[in-house]
C-alpha atoms as a PDB file:
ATOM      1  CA  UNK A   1    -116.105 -15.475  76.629  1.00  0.00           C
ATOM      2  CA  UNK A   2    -113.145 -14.696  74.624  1.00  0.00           C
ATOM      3  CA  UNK A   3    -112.782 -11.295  72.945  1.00  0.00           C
ATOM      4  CA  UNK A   4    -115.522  -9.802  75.031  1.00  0.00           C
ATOM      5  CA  UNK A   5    -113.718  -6.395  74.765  1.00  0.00           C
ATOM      6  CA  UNK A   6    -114.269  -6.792  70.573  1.00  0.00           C
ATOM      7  CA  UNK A   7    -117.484  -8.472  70.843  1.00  0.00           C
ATOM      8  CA  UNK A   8    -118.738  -5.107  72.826  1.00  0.00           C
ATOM      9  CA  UNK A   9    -117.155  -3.276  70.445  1.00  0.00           C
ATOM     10  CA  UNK A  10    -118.897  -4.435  67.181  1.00  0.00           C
ATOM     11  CA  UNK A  11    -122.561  -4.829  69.797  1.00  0.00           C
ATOM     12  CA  UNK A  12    -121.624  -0.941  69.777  1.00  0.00           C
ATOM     13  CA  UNK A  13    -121.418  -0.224  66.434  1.00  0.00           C
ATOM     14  CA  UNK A  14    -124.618  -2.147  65.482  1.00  0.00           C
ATOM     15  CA  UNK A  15    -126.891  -0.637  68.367  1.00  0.00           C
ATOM     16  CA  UNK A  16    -125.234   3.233  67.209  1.00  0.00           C
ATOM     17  CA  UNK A  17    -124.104   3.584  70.456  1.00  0.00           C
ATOM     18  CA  UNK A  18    -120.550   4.502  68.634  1.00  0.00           C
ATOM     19  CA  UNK A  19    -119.811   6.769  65.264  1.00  0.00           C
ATOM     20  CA  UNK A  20    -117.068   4.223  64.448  1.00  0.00           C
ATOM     21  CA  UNK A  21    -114.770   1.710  65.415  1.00  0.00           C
ATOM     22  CA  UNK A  22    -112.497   3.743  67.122  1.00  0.00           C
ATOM     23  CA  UNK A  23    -115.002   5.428  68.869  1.00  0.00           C
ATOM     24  CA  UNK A  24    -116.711   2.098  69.751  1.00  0.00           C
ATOM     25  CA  UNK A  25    -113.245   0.418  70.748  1.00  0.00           C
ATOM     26  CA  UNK A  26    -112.691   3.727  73.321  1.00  0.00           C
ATOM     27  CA  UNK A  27    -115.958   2.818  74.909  1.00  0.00           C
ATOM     28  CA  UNK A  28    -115.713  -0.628  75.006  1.00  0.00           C
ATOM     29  CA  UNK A  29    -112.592  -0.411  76.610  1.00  0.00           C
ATOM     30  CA  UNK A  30    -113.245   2.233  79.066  1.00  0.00           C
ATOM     31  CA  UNK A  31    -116.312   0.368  79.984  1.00  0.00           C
ATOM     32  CA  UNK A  32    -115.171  -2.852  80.298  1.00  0.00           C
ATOM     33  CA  UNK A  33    -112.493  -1.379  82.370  1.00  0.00           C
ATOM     34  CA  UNK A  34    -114.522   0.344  84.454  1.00  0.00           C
ATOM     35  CA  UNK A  35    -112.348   3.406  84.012  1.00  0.00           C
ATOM     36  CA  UNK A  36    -114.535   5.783  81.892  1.00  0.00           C
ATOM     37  CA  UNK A  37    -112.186   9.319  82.200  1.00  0.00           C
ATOM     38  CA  UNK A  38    -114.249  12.430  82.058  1.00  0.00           C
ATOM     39  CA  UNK A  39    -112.656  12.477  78.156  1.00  0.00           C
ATOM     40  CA  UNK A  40    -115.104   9.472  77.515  1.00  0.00           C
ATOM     41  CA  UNK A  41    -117.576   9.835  79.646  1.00  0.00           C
ATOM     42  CA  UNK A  42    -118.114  13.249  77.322  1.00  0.00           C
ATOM     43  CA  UNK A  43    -117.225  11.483  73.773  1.00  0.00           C
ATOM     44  CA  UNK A  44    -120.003   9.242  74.616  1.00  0.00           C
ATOM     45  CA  UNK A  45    -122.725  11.057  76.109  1.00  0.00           C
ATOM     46  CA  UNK A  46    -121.719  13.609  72.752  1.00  0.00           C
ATOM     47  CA  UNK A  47    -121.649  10.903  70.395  1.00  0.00           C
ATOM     48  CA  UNK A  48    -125.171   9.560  71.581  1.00  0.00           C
ATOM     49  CA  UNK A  49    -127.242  13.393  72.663  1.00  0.00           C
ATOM     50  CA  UNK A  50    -129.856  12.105  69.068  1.00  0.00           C
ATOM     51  CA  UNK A  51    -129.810   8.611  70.065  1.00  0.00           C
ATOM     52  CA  UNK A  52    -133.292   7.825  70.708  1.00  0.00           C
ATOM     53  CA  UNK A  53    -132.965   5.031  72.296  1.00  0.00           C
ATOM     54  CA  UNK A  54    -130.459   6.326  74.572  1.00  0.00           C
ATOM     55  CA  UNK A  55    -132.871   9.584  75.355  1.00  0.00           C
ATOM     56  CA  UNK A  56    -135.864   7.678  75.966  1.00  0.00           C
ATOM     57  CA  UNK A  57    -134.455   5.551  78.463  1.00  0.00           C
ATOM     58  CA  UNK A  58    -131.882   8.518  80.446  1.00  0.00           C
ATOM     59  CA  UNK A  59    -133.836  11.657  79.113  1.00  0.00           C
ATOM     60  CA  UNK A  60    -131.192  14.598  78.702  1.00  0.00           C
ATOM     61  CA  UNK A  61    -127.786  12.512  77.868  1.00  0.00           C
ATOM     62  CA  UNK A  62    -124.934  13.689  80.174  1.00  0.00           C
ATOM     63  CA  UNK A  63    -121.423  12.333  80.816  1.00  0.00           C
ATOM     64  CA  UNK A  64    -123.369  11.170  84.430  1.00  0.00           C
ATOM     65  CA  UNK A  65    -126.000   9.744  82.977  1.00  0.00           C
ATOM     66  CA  UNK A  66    -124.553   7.614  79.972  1.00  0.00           C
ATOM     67  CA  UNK A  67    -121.440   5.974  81.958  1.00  0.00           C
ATOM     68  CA  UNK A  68    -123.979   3.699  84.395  1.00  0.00           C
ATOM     69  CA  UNK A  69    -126.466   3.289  81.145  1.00  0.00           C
ATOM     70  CA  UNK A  70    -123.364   2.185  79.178  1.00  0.00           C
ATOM     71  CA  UNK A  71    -122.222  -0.486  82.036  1.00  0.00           C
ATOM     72  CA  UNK A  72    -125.717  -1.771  81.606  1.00  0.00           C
ATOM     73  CA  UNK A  73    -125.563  -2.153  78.130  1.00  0.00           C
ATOM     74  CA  UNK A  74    -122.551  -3.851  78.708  1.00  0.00           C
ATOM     75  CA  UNK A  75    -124.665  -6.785  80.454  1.00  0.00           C
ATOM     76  CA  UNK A  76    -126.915  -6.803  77.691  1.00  0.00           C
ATOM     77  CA  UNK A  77    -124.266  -7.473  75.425  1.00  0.00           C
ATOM     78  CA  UNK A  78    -123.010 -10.112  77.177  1.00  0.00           C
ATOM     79  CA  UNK A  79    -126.398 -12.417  77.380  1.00  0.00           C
ATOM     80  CA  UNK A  80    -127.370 -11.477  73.020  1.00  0.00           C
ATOM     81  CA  UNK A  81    -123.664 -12.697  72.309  1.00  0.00           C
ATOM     82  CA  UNK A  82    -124.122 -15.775  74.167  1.00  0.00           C
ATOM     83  CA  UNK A  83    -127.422 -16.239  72.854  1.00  0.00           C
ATOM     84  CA  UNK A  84    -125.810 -15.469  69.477  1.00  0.00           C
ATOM     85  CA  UNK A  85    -123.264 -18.047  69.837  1.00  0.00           C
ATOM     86  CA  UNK A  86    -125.271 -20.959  70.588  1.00  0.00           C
ATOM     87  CA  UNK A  87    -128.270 -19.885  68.301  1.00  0.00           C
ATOM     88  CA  UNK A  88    -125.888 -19.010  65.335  1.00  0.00           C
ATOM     89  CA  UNK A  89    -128.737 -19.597  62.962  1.00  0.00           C
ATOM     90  CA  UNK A  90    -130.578 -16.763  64.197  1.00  0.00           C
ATOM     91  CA  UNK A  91    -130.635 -13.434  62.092  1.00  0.00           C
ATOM     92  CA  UNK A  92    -129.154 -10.903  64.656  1.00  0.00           C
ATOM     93  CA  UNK A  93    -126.460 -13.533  65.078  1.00  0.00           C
ATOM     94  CA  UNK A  94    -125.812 -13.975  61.580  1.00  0.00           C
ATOM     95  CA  UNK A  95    -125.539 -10.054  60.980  1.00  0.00           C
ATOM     96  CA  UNK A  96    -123.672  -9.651  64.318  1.00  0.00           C
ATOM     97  CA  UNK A  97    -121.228 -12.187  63.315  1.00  0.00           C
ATOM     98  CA  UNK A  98    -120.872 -10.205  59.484  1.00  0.00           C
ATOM     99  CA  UNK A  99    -120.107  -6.604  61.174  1.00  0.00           C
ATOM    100  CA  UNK A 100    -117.801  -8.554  63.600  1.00  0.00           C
ATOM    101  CA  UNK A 101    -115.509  -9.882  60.413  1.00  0.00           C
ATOM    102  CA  UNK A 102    -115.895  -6.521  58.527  1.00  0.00           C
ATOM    103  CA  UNK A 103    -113.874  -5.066  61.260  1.00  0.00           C
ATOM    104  CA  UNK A 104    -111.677  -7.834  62.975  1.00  0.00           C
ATOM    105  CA  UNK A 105    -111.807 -10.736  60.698  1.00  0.00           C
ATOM    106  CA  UNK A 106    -112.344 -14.075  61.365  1.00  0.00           C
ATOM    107  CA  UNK A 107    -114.953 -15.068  64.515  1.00  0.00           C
ATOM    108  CA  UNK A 108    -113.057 -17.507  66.460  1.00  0.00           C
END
């Protein structure tokens, strides 16, 4: 898949997993990488302590807790944008591919 790394990015910023792009491109990155420094680990499990989603599924958000949650929505990202790519007529897709030119441009 090419630009996974800005793919995961923009899946990110749509879920609220990330304040911004920079934020979101940090993560993505450190993910991806599977090199999350304590730095990240922290920035994330900060940036997502009201994220309901994120609570309901680890309970108290710590730097241990969010890195492995994060990895797993990494695999979740990966099977929507494939979805997304061969089912471009579907709405998520659609607004998926509209946040992904906001911040990078064209889609190919």
């Amino acid at each position: 898949m090419e630009n996974l790394e800005k793919k995961f990015t923009v899946w990110l910023l749509t879920r609220k997993f990330a304040r911004n792009l920079e934020e979101a491109q940090a993560f993505a990155k450190a993910v991806m990488e599977g090199n999350c420094s304590e730095e990240i680990a922290s920035q994330m499990a900060e940036s997502n302590r009201s994220n309901m989603d994120v609570m309901m599924e680890i309970g108290k958000v710590t730097p241990e807790k969010i890195v492995p949650f994060m990895q797993g929505k990494l695999e979740l990202a990966q099977k929507c944008i494939v979805f997304w790519e061969e089912h471009v007529k579907d709405t998520n897709a659609i607004f998926f591919r509209r946040k992904y030119e906001e911040n990078y441009g064209s889609y190919d």
